[in-house]
N, C-alpha and C. Protein backbone atom coordinates (compact mmCIF):
# COMPACT_ATOMS: atom_id res chain seq x y z
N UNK A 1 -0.83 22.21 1.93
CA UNK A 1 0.26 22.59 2.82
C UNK A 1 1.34 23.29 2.01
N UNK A 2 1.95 24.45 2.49
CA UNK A 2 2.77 25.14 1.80
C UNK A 2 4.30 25.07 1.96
N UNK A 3 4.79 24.91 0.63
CA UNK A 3 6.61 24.64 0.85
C UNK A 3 7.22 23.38 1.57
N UNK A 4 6.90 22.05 1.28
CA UNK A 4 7.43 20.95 1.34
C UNK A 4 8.99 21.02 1.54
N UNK A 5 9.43 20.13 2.47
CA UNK A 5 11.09 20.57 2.49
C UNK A 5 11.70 19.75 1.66
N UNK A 6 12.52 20.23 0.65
CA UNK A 6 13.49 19.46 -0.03
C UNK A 6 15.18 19.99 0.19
N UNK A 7 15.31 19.31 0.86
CA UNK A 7 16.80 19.31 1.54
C UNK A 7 18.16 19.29 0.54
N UNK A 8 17.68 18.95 -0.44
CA UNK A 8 18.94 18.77 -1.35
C UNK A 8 18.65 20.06 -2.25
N UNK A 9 17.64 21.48 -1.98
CA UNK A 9 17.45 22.75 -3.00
C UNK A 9 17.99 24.08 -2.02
N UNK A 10 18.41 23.58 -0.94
CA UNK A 10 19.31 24.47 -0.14
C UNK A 10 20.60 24.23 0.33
N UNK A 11 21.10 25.35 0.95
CA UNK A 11 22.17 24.69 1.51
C UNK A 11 22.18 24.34 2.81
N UNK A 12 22.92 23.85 3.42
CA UNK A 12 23.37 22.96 4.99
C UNK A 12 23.27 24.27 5.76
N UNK A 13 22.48 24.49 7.54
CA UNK A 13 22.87 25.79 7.78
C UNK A 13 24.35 26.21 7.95
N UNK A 14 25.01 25.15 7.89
CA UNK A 14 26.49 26.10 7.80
C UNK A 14 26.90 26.83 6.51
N UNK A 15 26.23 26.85 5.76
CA UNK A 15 26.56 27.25 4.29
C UNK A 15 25.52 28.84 4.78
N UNK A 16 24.11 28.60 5.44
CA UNK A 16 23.40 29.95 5.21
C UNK A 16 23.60 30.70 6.07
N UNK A 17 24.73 30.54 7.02
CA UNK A 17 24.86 31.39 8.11
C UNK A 17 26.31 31.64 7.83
N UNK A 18 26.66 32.92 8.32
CA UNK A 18 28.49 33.75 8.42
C UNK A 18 28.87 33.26 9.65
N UNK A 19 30.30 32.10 9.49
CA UNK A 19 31.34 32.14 10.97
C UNK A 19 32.47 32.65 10.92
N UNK A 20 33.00 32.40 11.76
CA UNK A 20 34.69 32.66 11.62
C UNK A 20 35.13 31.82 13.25
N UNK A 21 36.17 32.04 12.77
CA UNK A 21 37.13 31.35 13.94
C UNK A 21 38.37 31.91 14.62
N UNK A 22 37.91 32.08 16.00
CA UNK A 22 39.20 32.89 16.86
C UNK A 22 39.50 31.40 17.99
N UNK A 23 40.08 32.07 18.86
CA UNK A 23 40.99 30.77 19.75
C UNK A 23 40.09 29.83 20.48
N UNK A 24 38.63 30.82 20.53
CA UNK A 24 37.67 29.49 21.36
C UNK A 24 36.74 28.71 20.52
N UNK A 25 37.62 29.06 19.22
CA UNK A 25 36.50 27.71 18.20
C UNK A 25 35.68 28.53 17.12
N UNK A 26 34.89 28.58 16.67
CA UNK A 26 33.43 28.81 15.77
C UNK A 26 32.62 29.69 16.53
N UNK A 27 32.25 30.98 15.81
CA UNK A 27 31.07 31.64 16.21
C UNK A 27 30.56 32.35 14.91
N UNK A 28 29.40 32.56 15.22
CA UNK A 28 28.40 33.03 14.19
C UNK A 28 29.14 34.71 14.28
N UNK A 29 29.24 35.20 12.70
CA UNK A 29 29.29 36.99 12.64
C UNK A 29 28.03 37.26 13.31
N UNK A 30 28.10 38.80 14.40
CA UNK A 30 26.80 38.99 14.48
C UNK A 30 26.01 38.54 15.96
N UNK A 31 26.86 37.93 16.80
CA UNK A 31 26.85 37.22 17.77
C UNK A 31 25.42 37.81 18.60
N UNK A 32 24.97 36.69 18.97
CA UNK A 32 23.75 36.91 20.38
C UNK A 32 23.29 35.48 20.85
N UNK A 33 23.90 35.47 21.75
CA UNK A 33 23.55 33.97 22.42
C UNK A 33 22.37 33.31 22.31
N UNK A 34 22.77 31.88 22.19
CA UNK A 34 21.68 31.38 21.87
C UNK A 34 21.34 31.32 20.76
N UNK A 35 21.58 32.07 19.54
CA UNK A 35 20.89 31.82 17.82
C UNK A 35 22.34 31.52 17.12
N UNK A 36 22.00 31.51 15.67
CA UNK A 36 22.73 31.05 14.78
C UNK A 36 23.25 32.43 14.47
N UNK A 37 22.69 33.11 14.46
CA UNK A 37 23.27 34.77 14.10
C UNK A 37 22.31 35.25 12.97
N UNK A 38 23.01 35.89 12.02
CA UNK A 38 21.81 36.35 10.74
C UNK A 38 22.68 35.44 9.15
N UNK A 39 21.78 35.60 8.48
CA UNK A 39 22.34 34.47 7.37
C UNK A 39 23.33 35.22 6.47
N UNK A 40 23.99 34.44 5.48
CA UNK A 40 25.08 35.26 4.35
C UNK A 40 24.09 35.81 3.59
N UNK A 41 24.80 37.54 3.53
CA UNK A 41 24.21 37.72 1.86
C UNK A 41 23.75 37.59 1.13
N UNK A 42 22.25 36.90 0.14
CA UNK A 42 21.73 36.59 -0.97
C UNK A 42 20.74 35.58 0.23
N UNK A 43 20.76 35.12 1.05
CA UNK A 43 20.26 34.10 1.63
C UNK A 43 18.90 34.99 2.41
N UNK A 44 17.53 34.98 2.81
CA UNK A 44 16.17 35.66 3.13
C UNK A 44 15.36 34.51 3.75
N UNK A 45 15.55 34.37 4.85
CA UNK A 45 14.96 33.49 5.76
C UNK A 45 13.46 34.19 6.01
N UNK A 46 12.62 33.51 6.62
CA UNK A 46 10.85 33.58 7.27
C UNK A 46 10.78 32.38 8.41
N UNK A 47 9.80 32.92 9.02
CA UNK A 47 9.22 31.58 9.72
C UNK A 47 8.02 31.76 9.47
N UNK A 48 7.02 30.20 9.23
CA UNK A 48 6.07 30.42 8.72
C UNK A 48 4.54 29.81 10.11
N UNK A 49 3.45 29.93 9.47
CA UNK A 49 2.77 28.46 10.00
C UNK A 49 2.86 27.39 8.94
N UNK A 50 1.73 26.66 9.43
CA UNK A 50 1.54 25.46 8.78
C UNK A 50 0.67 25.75 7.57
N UNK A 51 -0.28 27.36 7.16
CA UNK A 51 -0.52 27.32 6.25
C UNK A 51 -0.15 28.48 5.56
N UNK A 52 1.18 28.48 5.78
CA UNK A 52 2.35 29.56 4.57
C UNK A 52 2.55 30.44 5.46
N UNK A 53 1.70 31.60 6.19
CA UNK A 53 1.37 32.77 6.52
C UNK A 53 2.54 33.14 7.40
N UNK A 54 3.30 33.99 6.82
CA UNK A 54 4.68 34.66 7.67
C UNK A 54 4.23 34.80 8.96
N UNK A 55 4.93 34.77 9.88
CA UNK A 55 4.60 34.98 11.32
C UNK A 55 5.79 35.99 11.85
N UNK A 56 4.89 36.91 13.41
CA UNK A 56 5.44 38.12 13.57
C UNK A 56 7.09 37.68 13.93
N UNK A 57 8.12 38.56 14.83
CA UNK A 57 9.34 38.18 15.56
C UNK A 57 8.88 37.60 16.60
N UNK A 58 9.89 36.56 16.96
CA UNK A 58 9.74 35.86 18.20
C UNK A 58 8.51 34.41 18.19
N UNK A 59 8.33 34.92 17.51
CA UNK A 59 6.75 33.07 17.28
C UNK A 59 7.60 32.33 16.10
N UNK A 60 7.35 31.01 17.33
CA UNK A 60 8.02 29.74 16.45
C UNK A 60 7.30 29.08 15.34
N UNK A 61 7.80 28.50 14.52
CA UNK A 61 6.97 28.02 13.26
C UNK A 61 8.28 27.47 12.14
N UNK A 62 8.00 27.13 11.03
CA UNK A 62 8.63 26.55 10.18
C UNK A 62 9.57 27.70 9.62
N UNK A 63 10.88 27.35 9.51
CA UNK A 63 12.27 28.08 8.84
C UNK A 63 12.44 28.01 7.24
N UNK A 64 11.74 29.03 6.81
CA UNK A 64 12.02 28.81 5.12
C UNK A 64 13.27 29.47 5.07
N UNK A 65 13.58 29.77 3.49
CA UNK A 65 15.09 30.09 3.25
C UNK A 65 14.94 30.28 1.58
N UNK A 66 15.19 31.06 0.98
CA UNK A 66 15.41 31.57 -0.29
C UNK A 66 16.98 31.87 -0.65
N UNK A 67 17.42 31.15 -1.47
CA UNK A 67 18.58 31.18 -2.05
C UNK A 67 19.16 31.90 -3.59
N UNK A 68 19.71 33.12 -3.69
CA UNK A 68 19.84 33.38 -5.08
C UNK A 68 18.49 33.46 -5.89
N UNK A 69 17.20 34.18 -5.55
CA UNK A 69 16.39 34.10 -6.26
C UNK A 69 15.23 33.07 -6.17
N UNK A 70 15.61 31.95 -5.93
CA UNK A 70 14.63 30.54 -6.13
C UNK A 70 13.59 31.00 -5.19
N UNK A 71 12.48 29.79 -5.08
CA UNK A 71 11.13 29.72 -4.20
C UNK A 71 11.94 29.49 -2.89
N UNK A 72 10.69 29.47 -2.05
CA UNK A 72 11.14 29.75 -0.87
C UNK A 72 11.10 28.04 -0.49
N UNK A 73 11.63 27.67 0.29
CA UNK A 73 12.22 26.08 0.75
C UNK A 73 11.83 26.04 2.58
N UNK A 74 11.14 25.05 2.30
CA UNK A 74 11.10 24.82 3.75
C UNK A 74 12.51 23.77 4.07
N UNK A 75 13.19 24.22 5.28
CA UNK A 75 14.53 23.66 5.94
C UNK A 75 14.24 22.43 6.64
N UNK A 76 12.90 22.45 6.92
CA UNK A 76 12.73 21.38 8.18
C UNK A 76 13.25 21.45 9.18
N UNK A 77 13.48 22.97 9.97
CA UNK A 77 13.74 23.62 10.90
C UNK A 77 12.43 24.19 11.48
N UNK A 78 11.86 23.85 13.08
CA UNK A 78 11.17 24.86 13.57
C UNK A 78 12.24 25.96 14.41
N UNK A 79 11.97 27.20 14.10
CA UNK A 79 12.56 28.44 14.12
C UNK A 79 11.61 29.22 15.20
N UNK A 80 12.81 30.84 15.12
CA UNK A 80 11.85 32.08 15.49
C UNK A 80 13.22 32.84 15.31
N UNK A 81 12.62 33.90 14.47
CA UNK A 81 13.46 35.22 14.49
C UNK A 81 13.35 36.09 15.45
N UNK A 82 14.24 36.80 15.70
CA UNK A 82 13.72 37.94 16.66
C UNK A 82 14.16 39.30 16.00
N UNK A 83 13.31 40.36 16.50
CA UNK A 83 13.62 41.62 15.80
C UNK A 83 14.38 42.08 14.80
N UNK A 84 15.59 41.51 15.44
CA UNK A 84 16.73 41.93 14.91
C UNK A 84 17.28 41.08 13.91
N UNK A 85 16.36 39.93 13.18
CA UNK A 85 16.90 39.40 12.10
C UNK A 85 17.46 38.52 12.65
N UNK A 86 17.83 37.90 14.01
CA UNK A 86 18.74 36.69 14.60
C UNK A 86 17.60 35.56 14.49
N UNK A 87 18.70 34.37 14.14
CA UNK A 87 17.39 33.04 14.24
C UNK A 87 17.76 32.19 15.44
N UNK A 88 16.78 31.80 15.90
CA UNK A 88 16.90 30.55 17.24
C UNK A 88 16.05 29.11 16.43
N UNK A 89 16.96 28.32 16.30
CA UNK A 89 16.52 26.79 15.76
C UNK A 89 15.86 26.07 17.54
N UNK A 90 14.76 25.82 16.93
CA UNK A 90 13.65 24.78 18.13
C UNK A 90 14.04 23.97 18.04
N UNK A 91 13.98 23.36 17.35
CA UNK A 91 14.10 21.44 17.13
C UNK A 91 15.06 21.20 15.42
């Protein structure tokens, strides 16, 4: 099985995603309802299957995350990107 999640070799998604704050609270830079938005800078998300293999936009599967270089980390997020680089967290 590929990329075991170790939770303490990434960061929290509030660390891998851009917010800011206007008068109605927290929103992701990048906005599209429904996802987290696209991640900060240096940060290269995937969704995978269960045996590594990147999967197209829009199919759900496991949320890796590459930080500054390192291997890729499973989040223990099931995900799906869509086209445009936006992520939607499943579960």
């Amino acid at each position: 099985m590929c990329c075991q999640p170790h939770p303490r070799s990434i960061p929290p998604l509030f660390v891998i995603f851009s917010f800011h704050h206007d008068q109605d609270g927290i929103r992701q830079t990048g906005h599209k309802p429904g996802t987290l938005g696209h991640p900060l800078p240096g940060v290269a998300l995937r969704v995978v299957n269960d045996a590594g293999d990147t999967l197209p936009p829009e199919t759900p599967g496991r949320l890796l995350a590459r930080v500054a270089g390192r291997d890729w980390t499973d989040t223990g997020y099931r995900a799906s990107l869509d086209r445009d680089g936006f992520v939607r967290i499943l579960e």
